[in-house]
PDB file of N, CA and C in Angstrom:
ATOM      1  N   UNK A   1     106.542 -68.637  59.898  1.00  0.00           N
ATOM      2  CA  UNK A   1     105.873 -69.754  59.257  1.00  0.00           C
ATOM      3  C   UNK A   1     106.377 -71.039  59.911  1.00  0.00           C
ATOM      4  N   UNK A   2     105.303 -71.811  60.441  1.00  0.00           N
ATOM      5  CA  UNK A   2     105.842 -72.840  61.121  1.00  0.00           C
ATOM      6  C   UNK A   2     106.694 -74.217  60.335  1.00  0.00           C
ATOM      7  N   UNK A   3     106.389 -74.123  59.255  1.00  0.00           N
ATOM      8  CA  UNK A   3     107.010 -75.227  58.553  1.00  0.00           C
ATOM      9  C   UNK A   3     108.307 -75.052  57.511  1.00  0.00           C
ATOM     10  N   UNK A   4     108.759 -73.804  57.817  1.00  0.00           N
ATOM     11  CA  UNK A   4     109.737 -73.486  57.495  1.00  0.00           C
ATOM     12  C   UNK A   4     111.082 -73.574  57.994  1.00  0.00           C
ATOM     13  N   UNK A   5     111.900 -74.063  56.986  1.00  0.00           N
ATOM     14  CA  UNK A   5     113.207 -74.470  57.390  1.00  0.00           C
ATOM     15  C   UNK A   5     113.802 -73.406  57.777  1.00  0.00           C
ATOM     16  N   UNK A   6     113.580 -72.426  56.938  1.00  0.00           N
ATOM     17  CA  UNK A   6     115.008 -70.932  57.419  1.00  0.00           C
ATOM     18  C   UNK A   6     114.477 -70.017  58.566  1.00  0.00           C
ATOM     19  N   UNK A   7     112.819 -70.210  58.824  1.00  0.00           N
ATOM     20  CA  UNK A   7     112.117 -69.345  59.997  1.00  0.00           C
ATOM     21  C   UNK A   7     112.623 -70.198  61.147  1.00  0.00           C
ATOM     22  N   UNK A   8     113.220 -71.682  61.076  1.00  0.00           N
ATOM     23  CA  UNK A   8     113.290 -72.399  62.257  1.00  0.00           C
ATOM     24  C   UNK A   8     115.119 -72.384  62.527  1.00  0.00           C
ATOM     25  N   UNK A   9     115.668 -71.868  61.947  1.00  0.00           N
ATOM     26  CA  UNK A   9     117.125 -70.956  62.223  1.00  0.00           C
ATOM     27  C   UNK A   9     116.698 -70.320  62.800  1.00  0.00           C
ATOM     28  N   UNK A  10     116.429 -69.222  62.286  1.00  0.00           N
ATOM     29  CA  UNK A  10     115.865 -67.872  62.984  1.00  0.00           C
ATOM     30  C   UNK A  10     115.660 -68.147  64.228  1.00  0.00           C
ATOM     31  N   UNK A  11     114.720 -69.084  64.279  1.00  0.00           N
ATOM     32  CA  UNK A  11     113.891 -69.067  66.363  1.00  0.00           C
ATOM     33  C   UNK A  11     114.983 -70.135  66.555  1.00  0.00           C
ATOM     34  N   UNK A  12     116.181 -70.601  66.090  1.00  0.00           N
ATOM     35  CA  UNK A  12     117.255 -71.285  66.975  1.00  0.00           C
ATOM     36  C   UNK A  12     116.618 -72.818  67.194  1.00  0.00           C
ATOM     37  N   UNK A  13     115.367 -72.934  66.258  1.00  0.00           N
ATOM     38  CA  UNK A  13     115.331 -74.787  66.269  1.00  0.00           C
ATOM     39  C   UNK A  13     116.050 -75.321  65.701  1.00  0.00           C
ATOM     40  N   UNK A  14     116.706 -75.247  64.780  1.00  0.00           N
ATOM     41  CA  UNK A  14     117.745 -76.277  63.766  1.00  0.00           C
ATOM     42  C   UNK A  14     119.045 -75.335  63.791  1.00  0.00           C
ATOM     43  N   UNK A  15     119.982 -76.062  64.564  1.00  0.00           N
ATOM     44  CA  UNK A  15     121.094 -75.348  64.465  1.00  0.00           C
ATOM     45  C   UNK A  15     121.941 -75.250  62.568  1.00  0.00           C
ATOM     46  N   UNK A  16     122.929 -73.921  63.330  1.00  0.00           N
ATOM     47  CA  UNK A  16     123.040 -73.210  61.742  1.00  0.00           C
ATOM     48  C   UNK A  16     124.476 -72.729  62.470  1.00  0.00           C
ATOM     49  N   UNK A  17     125.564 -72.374  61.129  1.00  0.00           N
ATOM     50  CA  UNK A  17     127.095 -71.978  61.901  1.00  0.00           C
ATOM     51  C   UNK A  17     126.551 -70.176  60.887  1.00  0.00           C
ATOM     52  N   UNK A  18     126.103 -69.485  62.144  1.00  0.00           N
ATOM     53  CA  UNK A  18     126.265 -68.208  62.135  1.00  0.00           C
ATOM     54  C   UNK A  18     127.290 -67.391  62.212  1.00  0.00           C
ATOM     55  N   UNK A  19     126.990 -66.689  60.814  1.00  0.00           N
ATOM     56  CA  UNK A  19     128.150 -65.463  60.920  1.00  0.00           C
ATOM     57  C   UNK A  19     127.377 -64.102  60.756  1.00  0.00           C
ATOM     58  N   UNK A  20     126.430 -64.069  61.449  1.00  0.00           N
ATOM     59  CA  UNK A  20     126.251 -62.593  61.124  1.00  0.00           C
ATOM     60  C   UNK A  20     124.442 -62.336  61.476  1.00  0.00           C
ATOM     61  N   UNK A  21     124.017 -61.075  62.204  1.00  0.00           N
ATOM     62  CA  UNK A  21     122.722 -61.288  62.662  1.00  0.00           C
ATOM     63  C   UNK A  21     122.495 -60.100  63.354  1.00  0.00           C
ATOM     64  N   UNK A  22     121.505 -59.432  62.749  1.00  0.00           N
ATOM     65  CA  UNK A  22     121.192 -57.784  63.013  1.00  0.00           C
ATOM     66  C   UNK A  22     119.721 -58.085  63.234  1.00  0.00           C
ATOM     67  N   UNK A  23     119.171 -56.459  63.739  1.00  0.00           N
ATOM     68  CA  UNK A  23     117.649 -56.644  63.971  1.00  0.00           C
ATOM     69  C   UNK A  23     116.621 -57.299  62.967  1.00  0.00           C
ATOM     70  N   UNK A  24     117.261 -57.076  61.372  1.00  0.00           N
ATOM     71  CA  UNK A  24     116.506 -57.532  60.477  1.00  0.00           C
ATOM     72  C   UNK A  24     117.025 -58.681  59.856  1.00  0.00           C
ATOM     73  N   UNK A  25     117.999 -59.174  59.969  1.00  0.00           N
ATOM     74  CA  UNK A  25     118.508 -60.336  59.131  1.00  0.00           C
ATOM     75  C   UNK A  25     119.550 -61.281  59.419  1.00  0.00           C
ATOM     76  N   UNK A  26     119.530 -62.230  59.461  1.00  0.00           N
ATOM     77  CA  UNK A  26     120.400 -63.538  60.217  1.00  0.00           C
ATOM     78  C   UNK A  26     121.628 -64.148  58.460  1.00  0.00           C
ATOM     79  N   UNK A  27     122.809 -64.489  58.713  1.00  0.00           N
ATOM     80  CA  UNK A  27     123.222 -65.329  57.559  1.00  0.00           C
ATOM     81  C   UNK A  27     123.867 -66.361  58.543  1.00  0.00           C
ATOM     82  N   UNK A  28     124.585 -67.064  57.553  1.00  0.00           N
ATOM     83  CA  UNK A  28     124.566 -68.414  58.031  1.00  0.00           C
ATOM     84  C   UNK A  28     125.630 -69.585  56.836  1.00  0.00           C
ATOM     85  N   UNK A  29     126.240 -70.230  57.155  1.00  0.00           N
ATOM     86  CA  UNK A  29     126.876 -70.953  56.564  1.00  0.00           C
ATOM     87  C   UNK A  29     126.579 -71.656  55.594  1.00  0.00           C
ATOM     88  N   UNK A  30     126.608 -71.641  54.180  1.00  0.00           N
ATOM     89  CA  UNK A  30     125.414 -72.758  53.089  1.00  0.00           C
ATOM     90  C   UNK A  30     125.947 -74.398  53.516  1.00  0.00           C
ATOM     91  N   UNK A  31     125.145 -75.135  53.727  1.00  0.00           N
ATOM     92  CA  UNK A  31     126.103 -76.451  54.082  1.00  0.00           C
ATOM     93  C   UNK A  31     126.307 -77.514  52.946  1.00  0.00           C
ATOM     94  N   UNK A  32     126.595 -76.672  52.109  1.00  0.00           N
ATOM     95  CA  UNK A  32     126.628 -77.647  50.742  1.00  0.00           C
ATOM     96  C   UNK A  32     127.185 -76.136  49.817  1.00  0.00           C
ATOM     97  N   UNK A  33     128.335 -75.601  50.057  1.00  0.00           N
ATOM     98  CA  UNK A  33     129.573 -74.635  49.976  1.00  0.00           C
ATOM     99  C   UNK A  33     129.332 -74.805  48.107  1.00  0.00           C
ATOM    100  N   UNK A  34     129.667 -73.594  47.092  1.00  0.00           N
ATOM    101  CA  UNK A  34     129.892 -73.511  46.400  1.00  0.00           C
ATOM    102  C   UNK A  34     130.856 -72.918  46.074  1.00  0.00           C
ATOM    103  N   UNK A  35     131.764 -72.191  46.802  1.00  0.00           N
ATOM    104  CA  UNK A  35     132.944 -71.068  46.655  1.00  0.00           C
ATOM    105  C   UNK A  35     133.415 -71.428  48.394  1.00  0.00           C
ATOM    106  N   UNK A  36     134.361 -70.922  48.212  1.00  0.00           N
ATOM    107  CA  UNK A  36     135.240 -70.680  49.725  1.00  0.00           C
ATOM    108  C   UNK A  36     134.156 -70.037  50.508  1.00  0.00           C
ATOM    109  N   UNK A  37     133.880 -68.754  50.548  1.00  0.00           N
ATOM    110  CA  UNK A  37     132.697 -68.334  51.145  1.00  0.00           C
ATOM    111  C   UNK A  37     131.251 -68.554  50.850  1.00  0.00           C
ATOM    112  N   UNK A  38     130.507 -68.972  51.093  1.00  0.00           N
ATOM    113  CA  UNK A  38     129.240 -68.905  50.854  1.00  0.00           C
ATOM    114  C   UNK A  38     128.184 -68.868  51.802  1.00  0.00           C
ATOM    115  N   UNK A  39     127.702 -68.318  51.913  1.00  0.00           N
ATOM    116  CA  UNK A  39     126.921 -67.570  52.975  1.00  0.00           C
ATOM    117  C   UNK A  39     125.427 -67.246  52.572  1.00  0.00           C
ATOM    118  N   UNK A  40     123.998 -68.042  53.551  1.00  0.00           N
ATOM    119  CA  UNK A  40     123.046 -67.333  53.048  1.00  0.00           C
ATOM    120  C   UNK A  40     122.620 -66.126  53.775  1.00  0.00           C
ATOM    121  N   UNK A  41     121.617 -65.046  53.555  1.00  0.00           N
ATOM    122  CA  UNK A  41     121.207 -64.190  54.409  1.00  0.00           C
ATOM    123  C   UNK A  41     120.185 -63.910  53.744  1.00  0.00           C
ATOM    124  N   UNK A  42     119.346 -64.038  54.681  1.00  0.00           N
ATOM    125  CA  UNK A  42     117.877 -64.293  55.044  1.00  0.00           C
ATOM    126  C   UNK A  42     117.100 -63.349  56.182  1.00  0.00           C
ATOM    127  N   UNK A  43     115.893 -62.503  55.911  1.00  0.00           N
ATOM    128  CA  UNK A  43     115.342 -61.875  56.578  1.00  0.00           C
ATOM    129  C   UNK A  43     114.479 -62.767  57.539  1.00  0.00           C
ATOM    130  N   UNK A  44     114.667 -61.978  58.441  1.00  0.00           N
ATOM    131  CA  UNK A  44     113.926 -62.675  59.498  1.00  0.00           C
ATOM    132  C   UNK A  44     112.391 -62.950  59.996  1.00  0.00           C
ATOM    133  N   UNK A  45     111.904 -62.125  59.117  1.00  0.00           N
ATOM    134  CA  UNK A  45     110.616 -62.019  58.708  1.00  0.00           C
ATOM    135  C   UNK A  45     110.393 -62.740  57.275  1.00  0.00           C
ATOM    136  N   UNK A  46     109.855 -63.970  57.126  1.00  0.00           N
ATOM    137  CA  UNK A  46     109.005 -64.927  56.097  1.00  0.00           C
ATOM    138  C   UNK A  46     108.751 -63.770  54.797  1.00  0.00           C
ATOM    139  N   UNK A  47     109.593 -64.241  53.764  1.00  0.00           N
ATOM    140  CA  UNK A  47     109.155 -63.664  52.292  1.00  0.00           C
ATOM    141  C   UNK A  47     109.068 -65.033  51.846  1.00  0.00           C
ATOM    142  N   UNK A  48     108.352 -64.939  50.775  1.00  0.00           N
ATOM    143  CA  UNK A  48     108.349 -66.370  50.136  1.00  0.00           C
ATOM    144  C   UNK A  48     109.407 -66.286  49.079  1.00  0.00           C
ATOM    145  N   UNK A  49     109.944 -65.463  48.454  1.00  0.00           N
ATOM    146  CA  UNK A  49     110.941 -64.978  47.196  1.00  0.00           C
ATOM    147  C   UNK A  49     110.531 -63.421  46.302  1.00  0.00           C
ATOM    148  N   UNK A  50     111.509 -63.420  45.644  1.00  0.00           N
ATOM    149  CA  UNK A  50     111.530 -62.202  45.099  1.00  0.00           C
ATOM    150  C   UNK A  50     109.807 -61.735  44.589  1.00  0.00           C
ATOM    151  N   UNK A  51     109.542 -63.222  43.550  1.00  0.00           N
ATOM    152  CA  UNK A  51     108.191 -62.554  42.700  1.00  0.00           C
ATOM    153  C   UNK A  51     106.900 -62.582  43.626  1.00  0.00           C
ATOM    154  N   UNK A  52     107.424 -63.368  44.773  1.00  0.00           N
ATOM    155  CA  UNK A  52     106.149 -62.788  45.761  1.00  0.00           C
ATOM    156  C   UNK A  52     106.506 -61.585  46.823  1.00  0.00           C
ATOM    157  N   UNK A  53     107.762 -61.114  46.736  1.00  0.00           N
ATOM    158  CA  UNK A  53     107.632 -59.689  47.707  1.00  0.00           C
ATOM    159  C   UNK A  53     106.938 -58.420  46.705  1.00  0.00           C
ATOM    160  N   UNK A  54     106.522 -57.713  47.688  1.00  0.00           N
ATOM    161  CA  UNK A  54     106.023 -56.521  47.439  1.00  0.00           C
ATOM    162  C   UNK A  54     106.948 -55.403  47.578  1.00  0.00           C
ATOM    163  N   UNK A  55     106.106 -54.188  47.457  1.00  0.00           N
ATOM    164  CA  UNK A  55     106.833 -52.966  47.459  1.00  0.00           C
ATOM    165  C   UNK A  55     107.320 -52.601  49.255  1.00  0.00           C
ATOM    166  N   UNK A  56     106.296 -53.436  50.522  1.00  0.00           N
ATOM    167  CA  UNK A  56     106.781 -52.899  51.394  1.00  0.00           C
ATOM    168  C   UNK A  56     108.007 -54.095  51.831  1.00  0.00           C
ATOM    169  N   UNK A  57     108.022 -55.065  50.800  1.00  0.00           N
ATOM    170  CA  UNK A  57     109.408 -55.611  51.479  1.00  0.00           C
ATOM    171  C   UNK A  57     110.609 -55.391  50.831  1.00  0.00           C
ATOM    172  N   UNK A  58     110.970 -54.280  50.256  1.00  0.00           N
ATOM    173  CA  UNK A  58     111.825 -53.586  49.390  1.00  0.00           C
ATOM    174  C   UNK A  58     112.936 -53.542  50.245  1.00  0.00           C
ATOM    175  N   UNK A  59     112.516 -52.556  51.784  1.00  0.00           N
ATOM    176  CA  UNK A  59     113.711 -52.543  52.585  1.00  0.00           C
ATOM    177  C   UNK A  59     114.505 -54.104  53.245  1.00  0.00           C
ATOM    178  N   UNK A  60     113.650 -54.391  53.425  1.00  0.00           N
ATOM    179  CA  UNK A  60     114.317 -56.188  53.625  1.00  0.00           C
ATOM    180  C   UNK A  60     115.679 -56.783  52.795  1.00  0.00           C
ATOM    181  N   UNK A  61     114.984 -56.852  51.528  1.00  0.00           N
ATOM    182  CA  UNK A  61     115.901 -57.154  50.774  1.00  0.00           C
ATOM    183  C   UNK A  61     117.157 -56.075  50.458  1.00  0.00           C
ATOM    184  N   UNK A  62     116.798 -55.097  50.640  1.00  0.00           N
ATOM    185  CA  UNK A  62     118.542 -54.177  50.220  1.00  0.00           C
ATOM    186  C   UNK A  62     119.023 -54.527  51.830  1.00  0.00           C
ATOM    187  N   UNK A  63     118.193 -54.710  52.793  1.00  0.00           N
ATOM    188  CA  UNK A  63     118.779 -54.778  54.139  1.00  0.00           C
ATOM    189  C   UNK A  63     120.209 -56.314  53.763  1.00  0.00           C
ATOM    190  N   UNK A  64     119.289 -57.452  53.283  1.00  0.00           N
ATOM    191  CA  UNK A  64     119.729 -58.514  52.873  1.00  0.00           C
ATOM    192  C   UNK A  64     121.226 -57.948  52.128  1.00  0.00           C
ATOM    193  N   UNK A  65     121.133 -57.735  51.209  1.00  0.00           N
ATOM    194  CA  UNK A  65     122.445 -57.061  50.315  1.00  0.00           C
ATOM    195  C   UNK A  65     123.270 -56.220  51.093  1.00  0.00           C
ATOM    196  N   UNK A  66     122.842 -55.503  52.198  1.00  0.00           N
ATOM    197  CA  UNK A  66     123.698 -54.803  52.633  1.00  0.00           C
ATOM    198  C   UNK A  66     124.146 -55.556  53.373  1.00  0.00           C
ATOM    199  N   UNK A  67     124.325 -56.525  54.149  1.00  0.00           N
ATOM    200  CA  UNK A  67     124.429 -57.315  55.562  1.00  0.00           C
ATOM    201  C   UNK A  67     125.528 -58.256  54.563  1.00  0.00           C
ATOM    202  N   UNK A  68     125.477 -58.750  53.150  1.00  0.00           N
ATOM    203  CA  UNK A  68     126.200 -59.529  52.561  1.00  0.00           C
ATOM    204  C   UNK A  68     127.465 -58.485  51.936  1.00  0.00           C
ATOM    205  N   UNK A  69     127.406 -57.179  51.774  1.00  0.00           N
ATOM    206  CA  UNK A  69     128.469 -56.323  51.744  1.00  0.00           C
ATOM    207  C   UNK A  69     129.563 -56.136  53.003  1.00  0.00           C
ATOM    208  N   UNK A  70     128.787 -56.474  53.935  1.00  0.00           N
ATOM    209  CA  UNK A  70     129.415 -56.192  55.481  1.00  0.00           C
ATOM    210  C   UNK A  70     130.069 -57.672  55.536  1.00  0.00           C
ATOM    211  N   UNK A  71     129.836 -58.704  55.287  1.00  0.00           N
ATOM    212  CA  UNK A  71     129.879 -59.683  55.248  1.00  0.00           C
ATOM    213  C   UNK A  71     131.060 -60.363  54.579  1.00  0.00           C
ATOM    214  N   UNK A  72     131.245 -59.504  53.401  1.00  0.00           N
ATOM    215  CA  UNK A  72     132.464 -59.314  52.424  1.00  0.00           C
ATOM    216  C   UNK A  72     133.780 -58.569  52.866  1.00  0.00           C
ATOM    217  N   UNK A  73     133.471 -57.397  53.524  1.00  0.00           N
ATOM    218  CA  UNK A  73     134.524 -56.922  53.770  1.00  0.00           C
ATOM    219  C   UNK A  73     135.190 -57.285  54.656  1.00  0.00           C
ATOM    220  N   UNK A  74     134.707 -57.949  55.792  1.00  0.00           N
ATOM    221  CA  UNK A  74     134.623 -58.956  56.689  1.00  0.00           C
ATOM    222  C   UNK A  74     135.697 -60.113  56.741  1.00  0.00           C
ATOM    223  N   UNK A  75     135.369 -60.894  55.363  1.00  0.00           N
ATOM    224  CA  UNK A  75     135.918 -62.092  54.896  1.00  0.00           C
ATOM    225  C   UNK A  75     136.973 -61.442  54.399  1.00  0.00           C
ATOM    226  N   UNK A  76     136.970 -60.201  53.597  1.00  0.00           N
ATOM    227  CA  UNK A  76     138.187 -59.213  52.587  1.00  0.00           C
ATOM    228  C   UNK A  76     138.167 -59.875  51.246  1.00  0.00           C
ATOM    229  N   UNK A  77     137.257 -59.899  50.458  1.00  0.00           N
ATOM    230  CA  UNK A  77     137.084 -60.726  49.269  1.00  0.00           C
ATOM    231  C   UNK A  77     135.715 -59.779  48.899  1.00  0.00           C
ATOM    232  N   UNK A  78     136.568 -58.470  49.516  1.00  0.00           N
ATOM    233  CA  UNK A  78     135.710 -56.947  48.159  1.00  0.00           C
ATOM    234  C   UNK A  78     136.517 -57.289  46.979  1.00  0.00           C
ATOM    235  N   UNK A  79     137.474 -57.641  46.328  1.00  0.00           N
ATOM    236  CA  UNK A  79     137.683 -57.506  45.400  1.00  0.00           C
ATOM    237  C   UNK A  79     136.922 -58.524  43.917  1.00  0.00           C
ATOM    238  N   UNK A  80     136.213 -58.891  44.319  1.00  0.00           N
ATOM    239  CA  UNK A  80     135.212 -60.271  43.733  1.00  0.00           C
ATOM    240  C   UNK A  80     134.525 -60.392  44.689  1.00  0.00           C
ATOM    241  N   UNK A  81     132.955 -60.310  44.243  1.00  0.00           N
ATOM    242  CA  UNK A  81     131.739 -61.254  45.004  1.00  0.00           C
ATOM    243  C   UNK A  81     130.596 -61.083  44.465  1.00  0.00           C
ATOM    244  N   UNK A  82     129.958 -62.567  44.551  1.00  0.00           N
ATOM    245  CA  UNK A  82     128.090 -62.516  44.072  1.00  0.00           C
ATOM    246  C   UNK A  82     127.518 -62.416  44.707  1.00  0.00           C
ATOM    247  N   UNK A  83     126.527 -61.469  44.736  1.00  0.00           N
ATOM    248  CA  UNK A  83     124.987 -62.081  45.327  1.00  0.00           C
ATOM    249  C   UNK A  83     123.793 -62.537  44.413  1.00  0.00           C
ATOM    250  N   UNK A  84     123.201 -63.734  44.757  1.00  0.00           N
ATOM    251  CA  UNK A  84     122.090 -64.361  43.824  1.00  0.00           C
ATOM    252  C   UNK A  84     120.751 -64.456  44.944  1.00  0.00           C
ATOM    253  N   UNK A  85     120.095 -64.305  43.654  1.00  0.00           N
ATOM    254  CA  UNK A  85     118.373 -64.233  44.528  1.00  0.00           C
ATOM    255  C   UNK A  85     117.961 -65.386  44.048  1.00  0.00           C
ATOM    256  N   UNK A  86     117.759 -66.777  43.941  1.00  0.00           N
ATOM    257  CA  UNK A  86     116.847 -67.440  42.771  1.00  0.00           C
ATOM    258  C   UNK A  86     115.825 -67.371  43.528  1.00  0.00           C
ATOM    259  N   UNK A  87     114.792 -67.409  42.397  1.00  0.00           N
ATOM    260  CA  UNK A  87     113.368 -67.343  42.175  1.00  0.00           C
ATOM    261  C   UNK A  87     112.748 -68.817  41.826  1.00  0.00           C
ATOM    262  N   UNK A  88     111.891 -69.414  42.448  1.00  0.00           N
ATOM    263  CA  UNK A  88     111.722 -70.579  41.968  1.00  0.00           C
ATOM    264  C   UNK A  88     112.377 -72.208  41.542  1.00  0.00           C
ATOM    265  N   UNK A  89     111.983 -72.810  41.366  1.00  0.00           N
ATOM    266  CA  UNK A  89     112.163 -74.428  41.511  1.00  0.00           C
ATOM    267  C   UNK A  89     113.237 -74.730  40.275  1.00  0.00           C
ATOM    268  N   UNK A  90     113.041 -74.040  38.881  1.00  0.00           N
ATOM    269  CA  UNK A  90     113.715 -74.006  37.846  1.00  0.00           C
ATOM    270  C   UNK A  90     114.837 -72.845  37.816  1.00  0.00           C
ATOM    271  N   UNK A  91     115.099 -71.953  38.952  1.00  0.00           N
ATOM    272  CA  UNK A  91     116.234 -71.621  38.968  1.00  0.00           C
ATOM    273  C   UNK A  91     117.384 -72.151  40.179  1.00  0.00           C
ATOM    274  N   UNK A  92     116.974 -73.312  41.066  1.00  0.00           N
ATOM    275  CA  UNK A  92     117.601 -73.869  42.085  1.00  0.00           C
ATOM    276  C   UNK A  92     116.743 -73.386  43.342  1.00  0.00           C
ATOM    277  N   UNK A  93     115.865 -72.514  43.719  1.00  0.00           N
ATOM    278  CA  UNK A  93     115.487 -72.178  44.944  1.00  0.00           C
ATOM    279  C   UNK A  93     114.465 -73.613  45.431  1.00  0.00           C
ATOM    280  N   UNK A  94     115.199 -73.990  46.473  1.00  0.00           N
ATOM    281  CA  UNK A  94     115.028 -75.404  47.229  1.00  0.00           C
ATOM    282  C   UNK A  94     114.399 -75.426  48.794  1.00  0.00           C
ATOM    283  N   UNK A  95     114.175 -73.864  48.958  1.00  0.00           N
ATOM    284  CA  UNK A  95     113.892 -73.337  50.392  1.00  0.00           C
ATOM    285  C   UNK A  95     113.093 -72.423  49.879  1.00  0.00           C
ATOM    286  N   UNK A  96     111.676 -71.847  50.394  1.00  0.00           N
ATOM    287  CA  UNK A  96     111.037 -70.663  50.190  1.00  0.00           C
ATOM    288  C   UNK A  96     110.668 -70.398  50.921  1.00  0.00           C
ATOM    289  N   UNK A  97     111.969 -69.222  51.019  1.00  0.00           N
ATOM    290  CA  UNK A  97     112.154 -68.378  52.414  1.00  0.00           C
ATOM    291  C   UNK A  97     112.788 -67.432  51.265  1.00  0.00           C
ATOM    292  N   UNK A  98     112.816 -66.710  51.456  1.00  0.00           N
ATOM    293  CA  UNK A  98     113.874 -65.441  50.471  1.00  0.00           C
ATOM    294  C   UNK A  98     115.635 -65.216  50.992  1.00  0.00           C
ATOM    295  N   UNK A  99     116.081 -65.930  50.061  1.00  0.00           N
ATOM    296  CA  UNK A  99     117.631 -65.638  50.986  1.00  0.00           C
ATOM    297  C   UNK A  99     118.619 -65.184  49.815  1.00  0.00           C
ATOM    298  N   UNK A 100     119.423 -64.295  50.855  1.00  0.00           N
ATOM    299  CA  UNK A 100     120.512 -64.163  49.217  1.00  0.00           C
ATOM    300  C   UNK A 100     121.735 -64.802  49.399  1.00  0.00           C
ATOM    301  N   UNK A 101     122.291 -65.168  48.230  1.00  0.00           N
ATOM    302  CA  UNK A 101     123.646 -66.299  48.601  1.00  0.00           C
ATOM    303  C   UNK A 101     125.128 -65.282  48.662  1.00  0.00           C
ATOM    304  N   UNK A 102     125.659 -65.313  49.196  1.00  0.00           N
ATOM    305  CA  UNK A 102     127.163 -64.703  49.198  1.00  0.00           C
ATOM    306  C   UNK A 102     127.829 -65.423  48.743  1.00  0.00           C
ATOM    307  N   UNK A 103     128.360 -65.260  48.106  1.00  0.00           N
ATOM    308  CA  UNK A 103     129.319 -66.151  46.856  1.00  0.00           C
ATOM    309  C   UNK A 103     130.907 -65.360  47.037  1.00  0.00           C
ATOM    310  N   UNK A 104     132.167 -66.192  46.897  1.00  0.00           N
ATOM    311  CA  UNK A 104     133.632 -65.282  46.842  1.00  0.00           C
ATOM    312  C   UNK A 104     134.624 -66.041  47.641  1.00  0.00           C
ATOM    313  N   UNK A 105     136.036 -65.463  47.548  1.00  0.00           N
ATOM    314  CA  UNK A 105     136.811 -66.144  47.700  1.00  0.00           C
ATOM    315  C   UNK A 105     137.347 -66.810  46.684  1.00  0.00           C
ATOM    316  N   UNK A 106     137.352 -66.963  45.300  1.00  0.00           N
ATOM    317  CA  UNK A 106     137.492 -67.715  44.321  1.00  0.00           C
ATOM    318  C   UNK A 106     137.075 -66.705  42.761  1.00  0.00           C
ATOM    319  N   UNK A 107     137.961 -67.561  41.768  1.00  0.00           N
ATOM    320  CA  UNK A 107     137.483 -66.639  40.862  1.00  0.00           C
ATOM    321  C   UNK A 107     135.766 -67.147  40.318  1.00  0.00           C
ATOM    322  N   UNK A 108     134.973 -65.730  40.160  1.00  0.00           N
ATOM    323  CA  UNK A 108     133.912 -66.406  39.614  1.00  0.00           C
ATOM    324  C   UNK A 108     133.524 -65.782  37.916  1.00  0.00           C
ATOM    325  N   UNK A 109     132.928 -66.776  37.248  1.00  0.00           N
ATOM    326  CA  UNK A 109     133.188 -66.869  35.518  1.00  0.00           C
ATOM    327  C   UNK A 109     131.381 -66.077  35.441  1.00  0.00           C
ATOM    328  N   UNK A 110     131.758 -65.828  34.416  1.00  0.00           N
ATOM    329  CA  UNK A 110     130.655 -65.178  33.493  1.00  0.00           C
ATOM    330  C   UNK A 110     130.538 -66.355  32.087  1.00  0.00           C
ATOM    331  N   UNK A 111     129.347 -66.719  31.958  1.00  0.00           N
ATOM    332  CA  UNK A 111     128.248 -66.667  32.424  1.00  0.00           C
ATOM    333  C   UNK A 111     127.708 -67.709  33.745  1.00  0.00           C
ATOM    334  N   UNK A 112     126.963 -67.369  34.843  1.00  0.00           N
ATOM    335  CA  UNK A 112     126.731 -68.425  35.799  1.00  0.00           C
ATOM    336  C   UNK A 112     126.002 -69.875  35.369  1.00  0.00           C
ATOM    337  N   UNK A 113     125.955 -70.688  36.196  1.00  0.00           N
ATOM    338  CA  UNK A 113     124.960 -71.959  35.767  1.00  0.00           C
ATOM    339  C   UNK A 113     125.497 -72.528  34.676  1.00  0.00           C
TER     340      UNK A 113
END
């Protein structure tokens, strides 16, 4: 999608501090940090978010989750970590691109937000 901020990572127009990038999915540094780690990861192929993927972009997204597990063990902060999907304008999603956030390094509280 040409007017997309996270498709223009992807093709390397707007630089991004990469940590991580497989056939299906790129992450990337959040630049506005909520935890010690925070990390988005984002398929490289245009979803608009969760309530607009379908059933064939199922593998995408566990691809997404898995790449933020690798990502964790990585950092070594398996012992605590989030991943968040928001959906929409009223849950913070500010980019619609589908990305999941890696959250850790820090203690994190129940309940979020």
């Amino acid at each position: 999608m040409n007017d997309c901020l996270f498709c223009k990572i992807v093709a390397g127009q707007i630089p991004s501090k990469k940590v991580y990038e497989d056939e299906h999915t790129f992450a990337f540094e959040d630049i506005d940090p909520k935890a010690p780690t925070h990390v988005l990861i984002i398929p490289k192929e245009h979803v608009v978010d969760l309530k607009n993927a379908t059933h064939k972009d199922a593998e995408i997204i566990g691809r997404c989750h898995l790449a933020a597990a690798e990502i964790a063990r990585e950092r070594k902060i398996e012992d605590g970590y989030r991943t968040i999907l928001n959906v929409g304008p009223k849950s913070g999603q500010s980019v619609f691109h589908l990305h999941v956030h890696l959250l850790g390094g820090r203690d994190l509280h129940w309940p979020p937000g």
